[in-house]
Protein backbone atom coordinates (compact mmCIF):
# COMPACT_ATOMS: atom_id res chain seq x y z
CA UNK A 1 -30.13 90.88 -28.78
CA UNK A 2 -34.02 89.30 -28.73
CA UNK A 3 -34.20 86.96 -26.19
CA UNK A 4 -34.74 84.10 -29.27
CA UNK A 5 -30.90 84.45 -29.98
CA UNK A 6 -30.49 84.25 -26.22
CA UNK A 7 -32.01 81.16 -25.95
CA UNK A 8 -30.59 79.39 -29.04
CA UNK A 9 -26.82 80.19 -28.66
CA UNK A 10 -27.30 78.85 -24.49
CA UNK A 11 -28.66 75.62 -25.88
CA UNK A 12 -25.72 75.44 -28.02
CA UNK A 13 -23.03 75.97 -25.18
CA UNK A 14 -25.04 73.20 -23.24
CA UNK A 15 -24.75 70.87 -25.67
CA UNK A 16 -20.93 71.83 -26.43
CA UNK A 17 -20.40 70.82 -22.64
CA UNK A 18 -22.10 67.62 -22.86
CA UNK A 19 -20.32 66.44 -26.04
CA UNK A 20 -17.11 67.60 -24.53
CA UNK A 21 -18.31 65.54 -20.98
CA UNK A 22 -18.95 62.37 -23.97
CA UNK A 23 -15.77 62.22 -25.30
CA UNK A 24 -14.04 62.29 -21.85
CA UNK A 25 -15.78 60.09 -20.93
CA UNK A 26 -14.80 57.84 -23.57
CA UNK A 27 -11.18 58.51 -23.44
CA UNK A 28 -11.31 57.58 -19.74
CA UNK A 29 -12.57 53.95 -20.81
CA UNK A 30 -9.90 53.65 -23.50
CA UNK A 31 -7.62 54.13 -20.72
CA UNK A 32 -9.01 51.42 -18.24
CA UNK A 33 -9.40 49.20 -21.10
CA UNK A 34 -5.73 49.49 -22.05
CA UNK A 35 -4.69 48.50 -18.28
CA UNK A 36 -6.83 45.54 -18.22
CA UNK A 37 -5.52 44.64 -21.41
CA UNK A 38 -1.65 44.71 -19.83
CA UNK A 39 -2.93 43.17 -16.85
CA UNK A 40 -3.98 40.56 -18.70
CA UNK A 41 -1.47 39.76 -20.81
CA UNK A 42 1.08 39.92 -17.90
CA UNK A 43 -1.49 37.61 -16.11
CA UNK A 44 -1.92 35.25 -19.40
CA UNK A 45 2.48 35.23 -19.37
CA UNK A 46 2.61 33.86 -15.94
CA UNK A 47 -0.16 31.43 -16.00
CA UNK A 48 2.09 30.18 -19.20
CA UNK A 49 4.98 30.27 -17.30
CA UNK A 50 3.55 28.12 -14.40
CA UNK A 51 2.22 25.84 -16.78
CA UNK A 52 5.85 25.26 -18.43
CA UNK A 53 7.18 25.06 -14.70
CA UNK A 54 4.26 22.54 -14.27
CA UNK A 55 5.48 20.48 -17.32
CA UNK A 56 9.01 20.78 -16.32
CA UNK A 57 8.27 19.21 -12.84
CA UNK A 58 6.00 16.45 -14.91
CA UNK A 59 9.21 15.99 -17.13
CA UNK A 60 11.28 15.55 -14.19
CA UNK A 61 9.08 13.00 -12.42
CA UNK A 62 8.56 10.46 -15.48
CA UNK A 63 8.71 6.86 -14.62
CA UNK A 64 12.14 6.19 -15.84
CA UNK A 65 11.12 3.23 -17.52
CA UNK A 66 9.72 5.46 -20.15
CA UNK A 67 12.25 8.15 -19.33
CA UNK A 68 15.18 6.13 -20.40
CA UNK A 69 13.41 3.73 -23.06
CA UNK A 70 15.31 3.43 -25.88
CA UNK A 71 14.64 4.77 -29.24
CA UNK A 72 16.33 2.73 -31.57
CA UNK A 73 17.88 -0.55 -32.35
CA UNK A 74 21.44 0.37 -31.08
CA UNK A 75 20.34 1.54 -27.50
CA UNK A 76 18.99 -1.96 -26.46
CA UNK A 77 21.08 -3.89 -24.11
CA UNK A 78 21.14 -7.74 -24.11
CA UNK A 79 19.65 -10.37 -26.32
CA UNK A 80 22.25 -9.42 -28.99
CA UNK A 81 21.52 -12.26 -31.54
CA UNK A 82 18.27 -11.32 -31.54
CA UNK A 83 18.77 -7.65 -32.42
CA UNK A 84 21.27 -8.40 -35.06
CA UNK A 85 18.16 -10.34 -36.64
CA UNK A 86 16.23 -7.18 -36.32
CA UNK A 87 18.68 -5.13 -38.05
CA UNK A 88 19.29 -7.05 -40.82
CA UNK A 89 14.98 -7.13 -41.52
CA UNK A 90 15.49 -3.64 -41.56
CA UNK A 91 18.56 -3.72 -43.81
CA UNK A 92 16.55 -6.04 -46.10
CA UNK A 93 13.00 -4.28 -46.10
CA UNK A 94 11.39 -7.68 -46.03
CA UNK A 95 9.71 -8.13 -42.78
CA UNK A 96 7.66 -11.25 -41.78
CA UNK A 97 4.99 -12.12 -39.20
CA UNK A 98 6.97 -11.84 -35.81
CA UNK A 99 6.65 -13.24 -32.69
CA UNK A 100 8.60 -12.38 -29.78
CA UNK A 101 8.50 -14.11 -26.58
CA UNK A 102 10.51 -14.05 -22.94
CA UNK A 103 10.65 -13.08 -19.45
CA UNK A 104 8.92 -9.45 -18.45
CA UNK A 105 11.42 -6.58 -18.92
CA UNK A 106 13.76 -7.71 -21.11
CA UNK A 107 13.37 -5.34 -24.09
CA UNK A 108 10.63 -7.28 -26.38
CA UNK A 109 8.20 -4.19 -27.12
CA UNK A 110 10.79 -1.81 -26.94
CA UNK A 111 12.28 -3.60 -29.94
CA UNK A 112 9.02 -4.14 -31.67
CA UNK A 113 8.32 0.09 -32.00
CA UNK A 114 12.04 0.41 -32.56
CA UNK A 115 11.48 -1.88 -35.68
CA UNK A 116 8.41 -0.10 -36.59
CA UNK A 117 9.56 3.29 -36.68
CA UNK A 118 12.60 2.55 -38.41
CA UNK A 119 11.39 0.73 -41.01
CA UNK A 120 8.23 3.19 -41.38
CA UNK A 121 9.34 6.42 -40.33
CA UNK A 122 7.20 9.33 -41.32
CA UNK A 123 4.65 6.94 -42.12
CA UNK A 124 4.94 5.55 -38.51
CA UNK A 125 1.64 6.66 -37.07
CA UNK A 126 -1.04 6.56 -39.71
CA UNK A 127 0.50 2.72 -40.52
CA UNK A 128 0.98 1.17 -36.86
CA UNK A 129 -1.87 -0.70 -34.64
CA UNK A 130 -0.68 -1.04 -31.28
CA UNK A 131 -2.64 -2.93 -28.71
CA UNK A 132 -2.82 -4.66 -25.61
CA UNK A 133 -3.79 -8.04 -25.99
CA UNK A 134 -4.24 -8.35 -22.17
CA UNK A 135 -6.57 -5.75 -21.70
CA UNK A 136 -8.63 -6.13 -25.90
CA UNK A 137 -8.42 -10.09 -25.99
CA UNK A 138 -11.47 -11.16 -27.26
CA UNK A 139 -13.41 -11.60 -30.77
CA UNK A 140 -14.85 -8.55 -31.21
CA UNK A 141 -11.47 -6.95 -30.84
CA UNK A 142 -10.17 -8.87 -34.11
CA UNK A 143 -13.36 -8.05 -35.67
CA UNK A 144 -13.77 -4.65 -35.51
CA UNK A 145 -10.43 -2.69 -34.41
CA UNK A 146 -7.66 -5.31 -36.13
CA UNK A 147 -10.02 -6.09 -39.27
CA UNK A 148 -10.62 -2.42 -40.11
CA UNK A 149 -7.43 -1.59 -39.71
CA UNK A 150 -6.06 -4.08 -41.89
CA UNK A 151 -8.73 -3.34 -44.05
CA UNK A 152 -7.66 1.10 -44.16
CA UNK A 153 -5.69 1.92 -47.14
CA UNK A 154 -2.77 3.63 -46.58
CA UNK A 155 -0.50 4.93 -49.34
CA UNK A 156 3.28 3.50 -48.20
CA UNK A 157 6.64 3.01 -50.15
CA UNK A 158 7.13 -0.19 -52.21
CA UNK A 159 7.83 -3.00 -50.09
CA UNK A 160 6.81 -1.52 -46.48
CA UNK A 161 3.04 -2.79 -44.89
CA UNK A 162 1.15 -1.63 -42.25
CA UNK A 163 2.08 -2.86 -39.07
CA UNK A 164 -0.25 -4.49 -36.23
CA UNK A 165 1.61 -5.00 -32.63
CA UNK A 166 -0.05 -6.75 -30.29
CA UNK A 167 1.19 -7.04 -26.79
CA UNK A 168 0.95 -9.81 -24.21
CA UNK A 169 -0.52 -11.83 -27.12
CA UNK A 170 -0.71 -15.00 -24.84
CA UNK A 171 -3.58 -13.60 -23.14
CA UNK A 172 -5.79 -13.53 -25.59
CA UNK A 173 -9.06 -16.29 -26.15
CA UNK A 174 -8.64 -19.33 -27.96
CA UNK A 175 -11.66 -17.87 -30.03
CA UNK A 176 -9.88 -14.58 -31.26
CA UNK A 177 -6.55 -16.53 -32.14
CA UNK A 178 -8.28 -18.52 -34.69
CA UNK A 179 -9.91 -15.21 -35.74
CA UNK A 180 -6.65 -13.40 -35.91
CA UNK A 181 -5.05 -16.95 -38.00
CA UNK A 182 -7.76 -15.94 -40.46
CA UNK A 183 -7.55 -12.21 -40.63
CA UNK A 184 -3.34 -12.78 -41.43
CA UNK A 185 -4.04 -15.21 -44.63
CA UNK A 186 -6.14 -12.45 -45.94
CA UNK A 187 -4.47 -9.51 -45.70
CA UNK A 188 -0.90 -10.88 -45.95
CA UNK A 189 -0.22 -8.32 -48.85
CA UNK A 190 -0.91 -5.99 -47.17
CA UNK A 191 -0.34 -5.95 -43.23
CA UNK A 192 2.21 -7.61 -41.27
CA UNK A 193 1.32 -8.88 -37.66
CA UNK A 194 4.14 -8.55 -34.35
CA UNK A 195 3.05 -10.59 -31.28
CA UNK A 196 4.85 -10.27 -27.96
CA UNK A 197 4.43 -12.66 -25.70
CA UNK A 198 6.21 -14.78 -22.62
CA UNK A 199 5.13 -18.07 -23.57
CA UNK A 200 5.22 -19.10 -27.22
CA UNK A 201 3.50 -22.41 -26.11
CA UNK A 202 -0.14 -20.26 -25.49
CA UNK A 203 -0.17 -19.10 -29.07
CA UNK A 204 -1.97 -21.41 -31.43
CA UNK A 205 -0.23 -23.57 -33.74
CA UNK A 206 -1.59 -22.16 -36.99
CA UNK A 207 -0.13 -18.55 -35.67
CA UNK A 208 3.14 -19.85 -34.84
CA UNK A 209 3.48 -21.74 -38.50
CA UNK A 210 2.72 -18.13 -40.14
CA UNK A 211 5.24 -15.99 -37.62
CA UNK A 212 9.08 -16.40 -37.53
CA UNK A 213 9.61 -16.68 -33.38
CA UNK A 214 12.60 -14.82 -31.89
CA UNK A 215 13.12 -15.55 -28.32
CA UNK A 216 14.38 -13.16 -25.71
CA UNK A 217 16.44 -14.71 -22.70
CA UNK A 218 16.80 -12.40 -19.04
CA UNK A 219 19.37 -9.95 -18.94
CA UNK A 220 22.73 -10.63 -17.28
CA UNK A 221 23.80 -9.20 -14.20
CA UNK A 222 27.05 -7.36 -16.07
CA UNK A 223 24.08 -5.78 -18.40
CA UNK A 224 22.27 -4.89 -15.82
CA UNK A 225 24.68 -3.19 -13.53
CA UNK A 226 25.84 -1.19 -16.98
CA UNK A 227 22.02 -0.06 -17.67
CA UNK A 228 21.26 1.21 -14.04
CA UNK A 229 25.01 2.93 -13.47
CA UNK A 230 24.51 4.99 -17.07
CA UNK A 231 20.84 5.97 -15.95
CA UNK A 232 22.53 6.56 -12.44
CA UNK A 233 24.90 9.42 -14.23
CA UNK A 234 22.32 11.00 -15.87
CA UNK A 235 20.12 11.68 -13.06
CA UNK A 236 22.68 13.19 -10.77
CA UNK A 237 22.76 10.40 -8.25
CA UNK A 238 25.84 7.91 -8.73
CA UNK A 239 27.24 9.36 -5.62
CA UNK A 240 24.29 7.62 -3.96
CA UNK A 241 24.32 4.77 -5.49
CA UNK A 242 26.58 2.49 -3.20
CA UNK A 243 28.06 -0.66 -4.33
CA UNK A 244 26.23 -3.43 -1.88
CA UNK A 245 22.95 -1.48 -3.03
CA UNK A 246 23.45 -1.99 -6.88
CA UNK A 247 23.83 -5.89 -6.23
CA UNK A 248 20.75 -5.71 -4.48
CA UNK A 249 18.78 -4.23 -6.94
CA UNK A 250 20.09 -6.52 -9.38
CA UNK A 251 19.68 -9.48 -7.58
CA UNK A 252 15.92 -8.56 -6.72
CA UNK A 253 15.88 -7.71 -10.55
CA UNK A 254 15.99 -10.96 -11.47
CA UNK A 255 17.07 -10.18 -15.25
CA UNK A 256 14.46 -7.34 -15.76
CA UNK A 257 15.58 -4.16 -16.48
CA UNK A 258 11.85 -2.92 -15.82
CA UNK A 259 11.91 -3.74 -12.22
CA UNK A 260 15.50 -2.69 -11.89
CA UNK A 261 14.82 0.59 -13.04
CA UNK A 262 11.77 1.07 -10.91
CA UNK A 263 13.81 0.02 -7.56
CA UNK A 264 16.51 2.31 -8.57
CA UNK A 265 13.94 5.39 -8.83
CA UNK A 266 11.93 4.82 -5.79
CA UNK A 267 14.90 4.04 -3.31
CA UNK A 268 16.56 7.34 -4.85
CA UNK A 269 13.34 9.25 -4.16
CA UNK A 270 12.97 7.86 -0.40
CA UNK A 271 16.36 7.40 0.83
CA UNK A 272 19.53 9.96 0.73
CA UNK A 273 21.98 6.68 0.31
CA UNK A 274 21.06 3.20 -2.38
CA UNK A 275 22.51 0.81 0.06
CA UNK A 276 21.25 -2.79 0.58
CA UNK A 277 19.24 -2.01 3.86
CA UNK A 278 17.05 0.30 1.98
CA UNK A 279 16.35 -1.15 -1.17
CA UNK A 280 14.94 -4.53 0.35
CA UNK A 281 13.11 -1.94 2.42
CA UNK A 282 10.98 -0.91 -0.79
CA UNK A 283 11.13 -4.54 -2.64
CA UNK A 284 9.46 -5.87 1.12
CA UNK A 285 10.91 -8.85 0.62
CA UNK A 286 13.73 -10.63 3.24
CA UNK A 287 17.83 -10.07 3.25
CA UNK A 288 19.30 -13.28 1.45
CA UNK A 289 22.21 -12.84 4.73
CA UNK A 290 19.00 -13.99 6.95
CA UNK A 291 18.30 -16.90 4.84
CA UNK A 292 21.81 -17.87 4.13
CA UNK A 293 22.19 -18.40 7.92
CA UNK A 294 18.37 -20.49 8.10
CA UNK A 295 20.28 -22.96 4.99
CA UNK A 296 23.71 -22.85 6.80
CA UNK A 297 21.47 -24.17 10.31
CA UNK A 298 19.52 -26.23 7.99
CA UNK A 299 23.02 -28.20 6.63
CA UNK A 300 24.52 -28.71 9.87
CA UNK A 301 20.84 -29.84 11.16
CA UNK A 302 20.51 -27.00 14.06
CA UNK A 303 16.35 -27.28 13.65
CA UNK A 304 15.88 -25.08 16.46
CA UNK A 305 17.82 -21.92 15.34
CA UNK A 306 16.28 -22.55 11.66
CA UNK A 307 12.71 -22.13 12.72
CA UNK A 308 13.61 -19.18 15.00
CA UNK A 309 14.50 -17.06 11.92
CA UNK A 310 12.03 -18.28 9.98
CA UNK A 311 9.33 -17.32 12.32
CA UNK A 312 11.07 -13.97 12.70
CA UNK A 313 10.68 -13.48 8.97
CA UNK A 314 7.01 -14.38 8.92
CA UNK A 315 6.34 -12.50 11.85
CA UNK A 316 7.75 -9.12 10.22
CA UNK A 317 4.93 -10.15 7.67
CA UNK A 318 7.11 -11.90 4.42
CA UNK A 319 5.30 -13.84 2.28
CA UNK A 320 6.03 -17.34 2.39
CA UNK A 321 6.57 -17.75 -0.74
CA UNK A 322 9.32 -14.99 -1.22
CA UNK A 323 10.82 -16.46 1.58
CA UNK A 324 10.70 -20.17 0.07
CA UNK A 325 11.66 -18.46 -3.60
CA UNK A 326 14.94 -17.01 -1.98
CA UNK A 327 15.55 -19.97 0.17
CA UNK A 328 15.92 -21.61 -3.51
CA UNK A 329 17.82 -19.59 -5.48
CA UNK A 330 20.58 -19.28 -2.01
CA UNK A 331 20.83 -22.82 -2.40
CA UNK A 332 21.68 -22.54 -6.20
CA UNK A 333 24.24 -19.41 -5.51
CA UNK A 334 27.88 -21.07 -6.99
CA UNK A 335 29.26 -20.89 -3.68
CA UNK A 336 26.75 -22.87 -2.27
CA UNK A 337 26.90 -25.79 -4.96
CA UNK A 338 30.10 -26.24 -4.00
CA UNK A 339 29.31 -27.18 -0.37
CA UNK A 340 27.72 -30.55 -1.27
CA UNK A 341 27.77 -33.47 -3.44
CA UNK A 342 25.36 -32.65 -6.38
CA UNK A 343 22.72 -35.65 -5.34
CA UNK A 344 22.41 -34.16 -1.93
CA UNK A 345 21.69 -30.60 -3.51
CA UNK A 346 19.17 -32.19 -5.86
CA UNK A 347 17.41 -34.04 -2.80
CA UNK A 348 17.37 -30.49 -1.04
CA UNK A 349 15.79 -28.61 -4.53
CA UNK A 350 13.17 -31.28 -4.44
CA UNK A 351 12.32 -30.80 -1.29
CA UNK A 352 11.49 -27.06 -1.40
CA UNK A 353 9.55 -27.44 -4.88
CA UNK A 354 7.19 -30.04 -3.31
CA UNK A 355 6.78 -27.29 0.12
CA UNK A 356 6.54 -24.24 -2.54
CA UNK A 357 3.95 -26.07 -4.70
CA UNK A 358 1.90 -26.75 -1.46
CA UNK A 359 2.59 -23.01 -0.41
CA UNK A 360 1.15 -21.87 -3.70
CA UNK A 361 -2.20 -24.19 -3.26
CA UNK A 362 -3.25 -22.57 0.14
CA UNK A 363 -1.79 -25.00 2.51
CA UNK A 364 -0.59 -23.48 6.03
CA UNK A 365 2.05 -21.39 5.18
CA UNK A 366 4.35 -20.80 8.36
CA UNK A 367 3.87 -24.58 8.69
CA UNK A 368 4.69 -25.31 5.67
CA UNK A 369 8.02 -23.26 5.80
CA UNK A 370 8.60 -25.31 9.14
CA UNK A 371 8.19 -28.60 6.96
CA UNK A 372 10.62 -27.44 4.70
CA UNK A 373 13.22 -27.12 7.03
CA UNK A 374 12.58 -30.09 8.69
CA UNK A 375 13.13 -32.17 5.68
CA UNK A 376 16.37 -30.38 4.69
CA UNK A 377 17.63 -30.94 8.16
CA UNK A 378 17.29 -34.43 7.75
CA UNK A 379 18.81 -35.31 4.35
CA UNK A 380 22.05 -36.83 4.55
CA UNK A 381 24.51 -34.43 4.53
């Protein structure tokens, strides 16, 4: 064999090698690829997995207000004349300019969505305006957000409008009320206007002629006690919940489910039993036992004893005007009225509106608080 052939058929065999050396090469890549690939799908699974662990936790830790809000009609507790109204505009299809006014927490926007997405449905959030009067309460807010909505069209059934909510309506400028009166006369075939509010009296007259007004009172204390005992069961902690705590709750409650709810969670959260001790430990406000015993001193006119509680209160760092609040409604408790002729009682309910009014102005407010109890010591029991 010439040494040509030699040469050629080596070169071959070299290059044989190297595309063998190519392809190995290749497959070994394949192979690393496919492990990162299972690595990081495996890696993708648990991040997934934290982040539904991450949601469940979120879940878990919702403010129970919005937890627990109800979702229709039938779930709202209290104010039962008023819902029965509701119902039957649903019933009826033929819904009119609202207003809703009352106390804070008492069920007034809960009802309003309820009301919206029943009668809407489907069509609930293309057709619905919700907004905060308190926070968009000026001009250019009826202008441009409530006049362009009113003004979207928006294919609905026969008979149903679009719906504009707007809450804490009483906050909002004498200038954008006459703005909004305006806006309603136009687009009355079209749009349909909800107000919540807790003081119909702030809303303009020319708005209240065009609304039908349904007025929410505060919840009793049998409602109330039902409400926080169900929402009690469902989280697991009724065996906490002891019976001297649930009438404090309700009694710092004052007829609003919100702050009910909220005193409820966060005395769960911090303390392993709901008694009394605890929850006026997160209100920060002063046992009604300490200030029944300043208005029993106060009737049989032991000054001295009086003021030593009452400094002990402020001293701890009450406000004297939660103390002055609570000094009023012990002295309206039923068992209280009875201890007295009724002229008396009135004398003594003067008397602490005329201190609490001065309270509120800025006055000195221990020495106010001694005032107070001054003057009750010396009406004529």
């Amino acid at each position: 064999m010439s040494l040509k052939k030699k040469i050629i058929i080596f070169n071959y065999i070299k290059m044989d090698n190297k595309i063998l050396e190519f392809f190995s090469q290749i497959e070994k890549i394949n192979k690393n690829n496919n492990v990162n690939n299972v690595n990081n799908v495996n890696n993708e699974k648990n991040d997934n997995n934290d982040k539904n662990n991450v949601n469940y936790t979120k879940n878990n830790q919702n403010p129970w207000i919005e937890k627990y809000r109800p979702s229709n009609l039938n779930e709202i507790i209290g104010n039962e004349h008023t819902i029965e109204r509701l119902k039957i505009i649903i019933e009826q299809g033929n819904l009119p300019n609202l207003i809703l006014s009352g106390p804070s927490g008492v069920g007034k926007t809960t009802s309003i969505l309820c009301l919206a997405k029943e009668l809407l449905g489907e069509n609930y959030k293309d057709a619905v305006l919700e907004l905060n009067a308190s926070d968009a309460r000026g001009i250019e807010v009826v202008r441009n957000k409530i006049k362009l909505f009113a003004q979207k069209k928006i294919i609905l059934p026969y008979g149903l409008y679009k719906i504009i909510i707007l809450d804490e309506a009483d906050s909002m400028t004498a200038a954008a009320q006459q703005a909004l009166r305006r806006t309603m006369e136009i687009y009355s075939g079209t749009t349909r206007f909800i107000l919540a509010c807790n003081t119909s009296t702030k809303i303009i007259e020319p708005i209240q002629s065009r609304c039908v007004i349904l007025r929410y009172s505060k919840l009793s204390s049998n409602e109330l006690k039902k409400r926080l005992i169900e929402v009690a069961e469902k989280e697991n902690i009724k065996n906490k919940l002891e019976e001297d705590g649930l009438e404090s709750i309700v009694f710092n409650s004052d007829g609003d489910l919100r702050t009910g709810l909220n005193i409820l969670q966060t005395t769960s959260y911090c303390y392993d039993k709901i008694i009394s001790e605890n929850v006026y430990k997160i209100c920060d406000k002063p046992q009604p036992l300490v200030v029944q015993k300043i208005y029993e001193f106060c009737i049989q006119n032991k000054f001295e004893e009086a003021q030593l509680l009452i400094s002990e209160l402020y001293n701890k760092g009450f406000a004297a005007s939660d103390i002055i609040i609570l000094l009023f409604k012990i002295v309206c408790k039923p068992e209280n009225i009875e201890l007295m002729e009724e002229n008396k009682r009135l004398n003594i309910i003067e008397i602490i509106t005329k201190y609490h009014q001065r309270i509120i102005y800025g006055c000195s407010s221990e020495l106010q608080l001694f005032g107070c109890i001054s003057s009750i010591c010396n009406v004529d029991l």
